[in-house]
N, C-alpha and C. Protein backbone atom coordinates (compact mmCIF):
# COMPACT_ATOMS: atom_id res chain seq x y z
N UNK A 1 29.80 -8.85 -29.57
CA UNK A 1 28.84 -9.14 -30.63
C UNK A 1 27.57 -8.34 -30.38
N UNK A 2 27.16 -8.19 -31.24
CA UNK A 2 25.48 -7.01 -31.36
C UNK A 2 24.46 -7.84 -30.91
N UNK A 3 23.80 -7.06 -30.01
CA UNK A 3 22.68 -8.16 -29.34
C UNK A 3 21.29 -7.88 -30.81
N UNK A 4 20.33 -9.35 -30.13
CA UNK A 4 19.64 -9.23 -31.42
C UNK A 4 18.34 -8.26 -31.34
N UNK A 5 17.92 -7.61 -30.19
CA UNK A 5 17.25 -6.33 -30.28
C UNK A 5 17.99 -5.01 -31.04
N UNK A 6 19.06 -5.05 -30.67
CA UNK A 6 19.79 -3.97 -31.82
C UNK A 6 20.13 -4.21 -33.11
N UNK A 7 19.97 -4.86 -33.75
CA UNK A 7 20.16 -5.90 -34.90
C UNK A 7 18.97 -5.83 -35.27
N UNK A 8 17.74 -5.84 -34.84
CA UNK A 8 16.63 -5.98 -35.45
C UNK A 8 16.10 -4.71 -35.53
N UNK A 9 16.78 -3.73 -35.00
CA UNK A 9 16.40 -2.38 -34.72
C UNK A 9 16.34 -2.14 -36.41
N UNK A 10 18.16 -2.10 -36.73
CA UNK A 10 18.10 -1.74 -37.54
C UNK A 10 18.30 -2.55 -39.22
N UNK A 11 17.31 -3.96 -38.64
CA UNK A 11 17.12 -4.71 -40.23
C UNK A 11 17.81 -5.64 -40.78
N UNK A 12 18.84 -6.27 -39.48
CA UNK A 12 19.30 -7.17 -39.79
C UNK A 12 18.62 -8.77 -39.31
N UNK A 13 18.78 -9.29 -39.97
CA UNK A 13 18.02 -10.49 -39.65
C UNK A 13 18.69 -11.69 -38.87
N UNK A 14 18.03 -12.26 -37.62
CA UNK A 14 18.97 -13.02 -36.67
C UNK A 14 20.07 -14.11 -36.84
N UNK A 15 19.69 -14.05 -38.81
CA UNK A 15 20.81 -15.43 -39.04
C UNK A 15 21.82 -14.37 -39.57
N UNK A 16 21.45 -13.14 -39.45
CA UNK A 16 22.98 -12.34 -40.05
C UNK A 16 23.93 -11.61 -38.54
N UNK A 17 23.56 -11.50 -37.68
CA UNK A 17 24.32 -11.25 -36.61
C UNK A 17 25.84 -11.63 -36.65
N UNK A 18 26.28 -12.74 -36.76
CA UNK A 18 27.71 -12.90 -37.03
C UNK A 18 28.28 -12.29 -38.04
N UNK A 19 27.92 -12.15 -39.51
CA UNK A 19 28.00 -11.96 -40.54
C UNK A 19 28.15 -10.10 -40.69
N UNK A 20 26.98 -9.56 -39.73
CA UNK A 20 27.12 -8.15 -39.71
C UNK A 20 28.29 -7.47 -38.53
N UNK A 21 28.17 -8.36 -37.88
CA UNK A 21 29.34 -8.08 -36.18
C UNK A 21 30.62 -8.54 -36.93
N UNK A 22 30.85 -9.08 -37.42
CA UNK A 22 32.24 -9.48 -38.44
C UNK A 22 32.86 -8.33 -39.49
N UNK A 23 31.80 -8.10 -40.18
CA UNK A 23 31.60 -6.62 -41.46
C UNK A 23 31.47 -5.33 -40.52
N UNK A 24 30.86 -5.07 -39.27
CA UNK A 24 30.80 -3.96 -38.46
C UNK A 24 32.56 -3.87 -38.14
N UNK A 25 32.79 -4.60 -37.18
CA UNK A 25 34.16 -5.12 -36.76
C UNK A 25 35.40 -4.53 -37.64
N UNK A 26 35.62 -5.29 -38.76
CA UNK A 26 36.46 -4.88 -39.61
C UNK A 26 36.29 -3.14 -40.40
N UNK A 27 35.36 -3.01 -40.19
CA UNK A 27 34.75 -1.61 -41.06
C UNK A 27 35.76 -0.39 -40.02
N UNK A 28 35.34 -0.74 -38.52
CA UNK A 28 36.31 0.19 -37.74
C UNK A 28 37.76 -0.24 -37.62
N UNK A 29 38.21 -1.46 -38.08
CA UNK A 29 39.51 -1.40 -38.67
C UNK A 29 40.19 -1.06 -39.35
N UNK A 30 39.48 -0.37 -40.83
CA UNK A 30 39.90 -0.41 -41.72
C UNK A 30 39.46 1.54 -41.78
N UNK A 31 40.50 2.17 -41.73
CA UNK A 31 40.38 3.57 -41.69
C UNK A 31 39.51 4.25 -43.21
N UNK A 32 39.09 3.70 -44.79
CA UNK A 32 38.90 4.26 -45.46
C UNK A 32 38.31 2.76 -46.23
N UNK A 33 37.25 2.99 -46.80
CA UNK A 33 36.86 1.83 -47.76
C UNK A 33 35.72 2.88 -48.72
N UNK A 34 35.31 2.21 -49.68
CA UNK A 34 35.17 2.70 -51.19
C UNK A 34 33.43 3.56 -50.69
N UNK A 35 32.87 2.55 -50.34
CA UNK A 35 31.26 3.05 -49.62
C UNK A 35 31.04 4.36 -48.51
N UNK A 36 32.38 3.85 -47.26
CA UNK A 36 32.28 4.52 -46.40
C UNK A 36 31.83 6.44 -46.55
N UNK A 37 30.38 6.63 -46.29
CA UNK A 37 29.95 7.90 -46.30
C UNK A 37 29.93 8.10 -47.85
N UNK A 38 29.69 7.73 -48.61
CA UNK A 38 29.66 7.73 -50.11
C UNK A 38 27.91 7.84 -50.09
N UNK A 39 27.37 9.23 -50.82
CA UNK A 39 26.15 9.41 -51.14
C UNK A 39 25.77 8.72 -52.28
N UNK A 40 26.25 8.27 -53.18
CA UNK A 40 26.21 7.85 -53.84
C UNK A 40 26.00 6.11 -53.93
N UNK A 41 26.23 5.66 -52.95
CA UNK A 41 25.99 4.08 -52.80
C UNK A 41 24.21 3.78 -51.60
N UNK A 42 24.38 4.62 -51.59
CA UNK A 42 22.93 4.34 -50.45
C UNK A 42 21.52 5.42 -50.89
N UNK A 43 20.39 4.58 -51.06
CA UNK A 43 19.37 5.34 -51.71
C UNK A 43 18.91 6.41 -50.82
N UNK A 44 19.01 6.35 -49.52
CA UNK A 44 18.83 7.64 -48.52
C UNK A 44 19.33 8.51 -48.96
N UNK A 45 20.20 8.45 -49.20
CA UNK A 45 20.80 10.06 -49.95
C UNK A 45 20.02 10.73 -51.71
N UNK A 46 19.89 9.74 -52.18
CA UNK A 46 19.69 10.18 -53.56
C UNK A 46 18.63 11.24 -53.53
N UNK A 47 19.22 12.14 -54.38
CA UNK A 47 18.05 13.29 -54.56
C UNK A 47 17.33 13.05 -56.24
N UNK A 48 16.57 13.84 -56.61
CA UNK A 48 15.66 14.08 -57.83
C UNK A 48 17.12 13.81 -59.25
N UNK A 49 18.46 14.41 -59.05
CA UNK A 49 19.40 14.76 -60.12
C UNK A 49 20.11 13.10 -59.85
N UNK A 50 19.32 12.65 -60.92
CA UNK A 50 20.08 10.97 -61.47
C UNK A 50 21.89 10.92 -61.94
N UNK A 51 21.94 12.03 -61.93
CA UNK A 51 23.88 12.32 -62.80
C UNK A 51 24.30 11.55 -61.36
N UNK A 52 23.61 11.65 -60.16
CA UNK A 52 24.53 11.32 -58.64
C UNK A 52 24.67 10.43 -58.12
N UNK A 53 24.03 9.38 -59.12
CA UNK A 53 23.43 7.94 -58.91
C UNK A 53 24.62 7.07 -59.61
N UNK A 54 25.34 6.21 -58.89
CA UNK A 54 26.33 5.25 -59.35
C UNK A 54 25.44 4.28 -60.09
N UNK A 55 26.03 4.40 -61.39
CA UNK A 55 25.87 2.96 -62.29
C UNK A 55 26.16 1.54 -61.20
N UNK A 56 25.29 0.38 -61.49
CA UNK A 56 25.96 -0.61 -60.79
C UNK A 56 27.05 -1.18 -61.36
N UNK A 57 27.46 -1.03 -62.15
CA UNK A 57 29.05 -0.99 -62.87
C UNK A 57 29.72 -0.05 -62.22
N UNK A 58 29.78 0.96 -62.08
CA UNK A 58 30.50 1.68 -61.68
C UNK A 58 30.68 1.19 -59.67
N UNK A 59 29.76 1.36 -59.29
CA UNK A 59 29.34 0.89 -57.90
C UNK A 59 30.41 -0.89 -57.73
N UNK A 60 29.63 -1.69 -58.31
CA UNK A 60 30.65 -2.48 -58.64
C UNK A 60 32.16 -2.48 -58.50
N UNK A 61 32.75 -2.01 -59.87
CA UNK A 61 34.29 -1.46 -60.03
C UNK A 61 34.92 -1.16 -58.47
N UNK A 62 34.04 0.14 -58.08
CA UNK A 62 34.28 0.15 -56.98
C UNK A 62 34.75 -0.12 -55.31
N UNK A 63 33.92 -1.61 -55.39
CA UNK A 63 33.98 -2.67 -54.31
C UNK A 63 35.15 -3.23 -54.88
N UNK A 64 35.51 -3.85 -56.11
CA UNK A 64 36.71 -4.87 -56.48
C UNK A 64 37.57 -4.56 -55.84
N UNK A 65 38.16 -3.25 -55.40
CA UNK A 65 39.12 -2.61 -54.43
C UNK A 65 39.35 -2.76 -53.19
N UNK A 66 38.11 -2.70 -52.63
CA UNK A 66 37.96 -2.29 -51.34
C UNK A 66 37.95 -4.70 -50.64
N UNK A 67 38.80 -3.97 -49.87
CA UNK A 67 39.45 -5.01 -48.10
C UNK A 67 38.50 -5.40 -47.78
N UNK A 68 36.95 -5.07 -47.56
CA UNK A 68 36.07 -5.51 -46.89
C UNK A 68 35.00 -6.20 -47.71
N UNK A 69 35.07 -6.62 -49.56
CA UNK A 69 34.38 -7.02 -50.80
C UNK A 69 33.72 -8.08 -49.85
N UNK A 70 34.55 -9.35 -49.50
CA UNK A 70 34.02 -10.28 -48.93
C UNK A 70 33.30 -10.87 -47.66
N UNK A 71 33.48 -9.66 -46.96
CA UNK A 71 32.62 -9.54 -45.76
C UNK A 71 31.45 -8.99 -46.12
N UNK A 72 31.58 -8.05 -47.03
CA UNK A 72 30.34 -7.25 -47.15
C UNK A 72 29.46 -8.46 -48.13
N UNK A 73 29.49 -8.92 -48.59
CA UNK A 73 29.18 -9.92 -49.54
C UNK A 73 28.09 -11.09 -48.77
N UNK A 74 29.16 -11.53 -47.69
CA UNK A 74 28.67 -13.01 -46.99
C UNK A 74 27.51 -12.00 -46.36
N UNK A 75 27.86 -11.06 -45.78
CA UNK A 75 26.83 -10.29 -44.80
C UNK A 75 25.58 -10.01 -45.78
N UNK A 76 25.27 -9.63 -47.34
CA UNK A 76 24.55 -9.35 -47.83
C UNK A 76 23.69 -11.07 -48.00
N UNK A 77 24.03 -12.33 -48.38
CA UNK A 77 23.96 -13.30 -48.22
C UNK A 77 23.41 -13.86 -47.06
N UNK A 78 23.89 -13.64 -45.80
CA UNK A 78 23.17 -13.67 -44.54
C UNK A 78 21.97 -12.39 -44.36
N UNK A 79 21.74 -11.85 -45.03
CA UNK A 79 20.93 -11.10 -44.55
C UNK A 79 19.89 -11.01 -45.25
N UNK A 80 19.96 -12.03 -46.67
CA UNK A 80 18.60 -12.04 -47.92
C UNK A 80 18.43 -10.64 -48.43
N UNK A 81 19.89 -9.77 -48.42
CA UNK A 81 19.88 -8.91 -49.37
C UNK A 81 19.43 -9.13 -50.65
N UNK A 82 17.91 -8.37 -51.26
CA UNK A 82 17.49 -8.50 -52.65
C UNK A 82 17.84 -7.59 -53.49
N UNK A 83 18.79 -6.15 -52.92
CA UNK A 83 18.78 -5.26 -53.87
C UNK A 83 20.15 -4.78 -53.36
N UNK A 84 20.84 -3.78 -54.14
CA UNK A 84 22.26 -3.41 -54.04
C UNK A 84 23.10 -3.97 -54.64
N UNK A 85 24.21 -3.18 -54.43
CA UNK A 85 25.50 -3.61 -54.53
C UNK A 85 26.71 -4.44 -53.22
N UNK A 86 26.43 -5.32 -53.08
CA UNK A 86 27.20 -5.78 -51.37
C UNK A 86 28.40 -6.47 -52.50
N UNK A 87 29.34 -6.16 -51.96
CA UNK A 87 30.60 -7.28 -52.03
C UNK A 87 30.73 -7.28 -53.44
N UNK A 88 30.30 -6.12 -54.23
CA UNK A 88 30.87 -6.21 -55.89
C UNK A 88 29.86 -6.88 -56.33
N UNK A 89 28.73 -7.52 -55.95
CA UNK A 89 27.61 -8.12 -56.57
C UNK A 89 25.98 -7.28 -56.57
N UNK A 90 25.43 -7.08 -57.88
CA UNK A 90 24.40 -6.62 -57.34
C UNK A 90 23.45 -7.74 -56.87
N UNK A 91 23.12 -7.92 -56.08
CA UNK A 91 21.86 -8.80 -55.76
C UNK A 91 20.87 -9.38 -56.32
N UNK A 92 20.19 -8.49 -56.78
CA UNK A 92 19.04 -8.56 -58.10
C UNK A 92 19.73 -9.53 -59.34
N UNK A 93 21.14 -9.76 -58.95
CA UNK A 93 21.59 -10.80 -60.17
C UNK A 93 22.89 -11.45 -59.61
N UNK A 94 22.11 -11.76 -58.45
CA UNK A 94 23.49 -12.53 -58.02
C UNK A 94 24.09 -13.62 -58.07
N UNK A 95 22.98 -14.44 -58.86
CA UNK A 95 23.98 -15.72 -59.78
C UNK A 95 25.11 -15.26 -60.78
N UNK A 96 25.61 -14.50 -60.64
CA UNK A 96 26.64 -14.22 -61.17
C UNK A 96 27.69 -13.92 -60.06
N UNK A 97 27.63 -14.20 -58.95
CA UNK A 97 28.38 -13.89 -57.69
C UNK A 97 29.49 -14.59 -58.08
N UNK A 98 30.74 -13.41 -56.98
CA UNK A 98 32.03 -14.02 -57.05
C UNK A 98 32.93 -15.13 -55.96
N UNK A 99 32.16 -15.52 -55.21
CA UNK A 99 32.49 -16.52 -54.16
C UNK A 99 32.09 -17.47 -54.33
């Protein structure tokens, strides 16, 4: 399990430690998922040209696929994710969540 100095390093919050060590865990299980290295799902990458920017529909669609929807989900949940796409939900409207 991830100790909570490394965890806080990088922004996870101490009630999400299980939640992210669970979603870390499975992520190196799972040889290919929909996000993995996708410029397009993480705002670090985005440049000035908006064409490169996933709709959250589209972003969405996306996750419905992917093995890890529900880990990534609880982990966004444990972690007071306010923005994104985690687990097929955007955040910013996540009373509409699927769990």
């Amino acid at each position: 399990m991830a100790d909570a100095q490394e965890a806080n390093a990088i922004g996870i919050k101490k009630s999400a430690i299980t939640a992210w060590t669970k979603l870390s865990e499975a992520q190196e299980e799972v040889a290919t998922y929909n996000c993995k290295d996708n410029p397009y799902f993480y705002t670090d990458y985005w440049d000035d040209n908006e064409s490169n920017i996933l709709s959250d529909e589209e972003a969405e669609q996306l996750c419905y696929k992917c093995p890890l929807i529900k880990l990534c989900y609880e982990f966004a949940i444990a972690n007071e994710e306010e923005y994104g796409i985690w687990g097929g939900v955007n955040m910013s409207r996540k009373q509409n969540h699927l769990w």
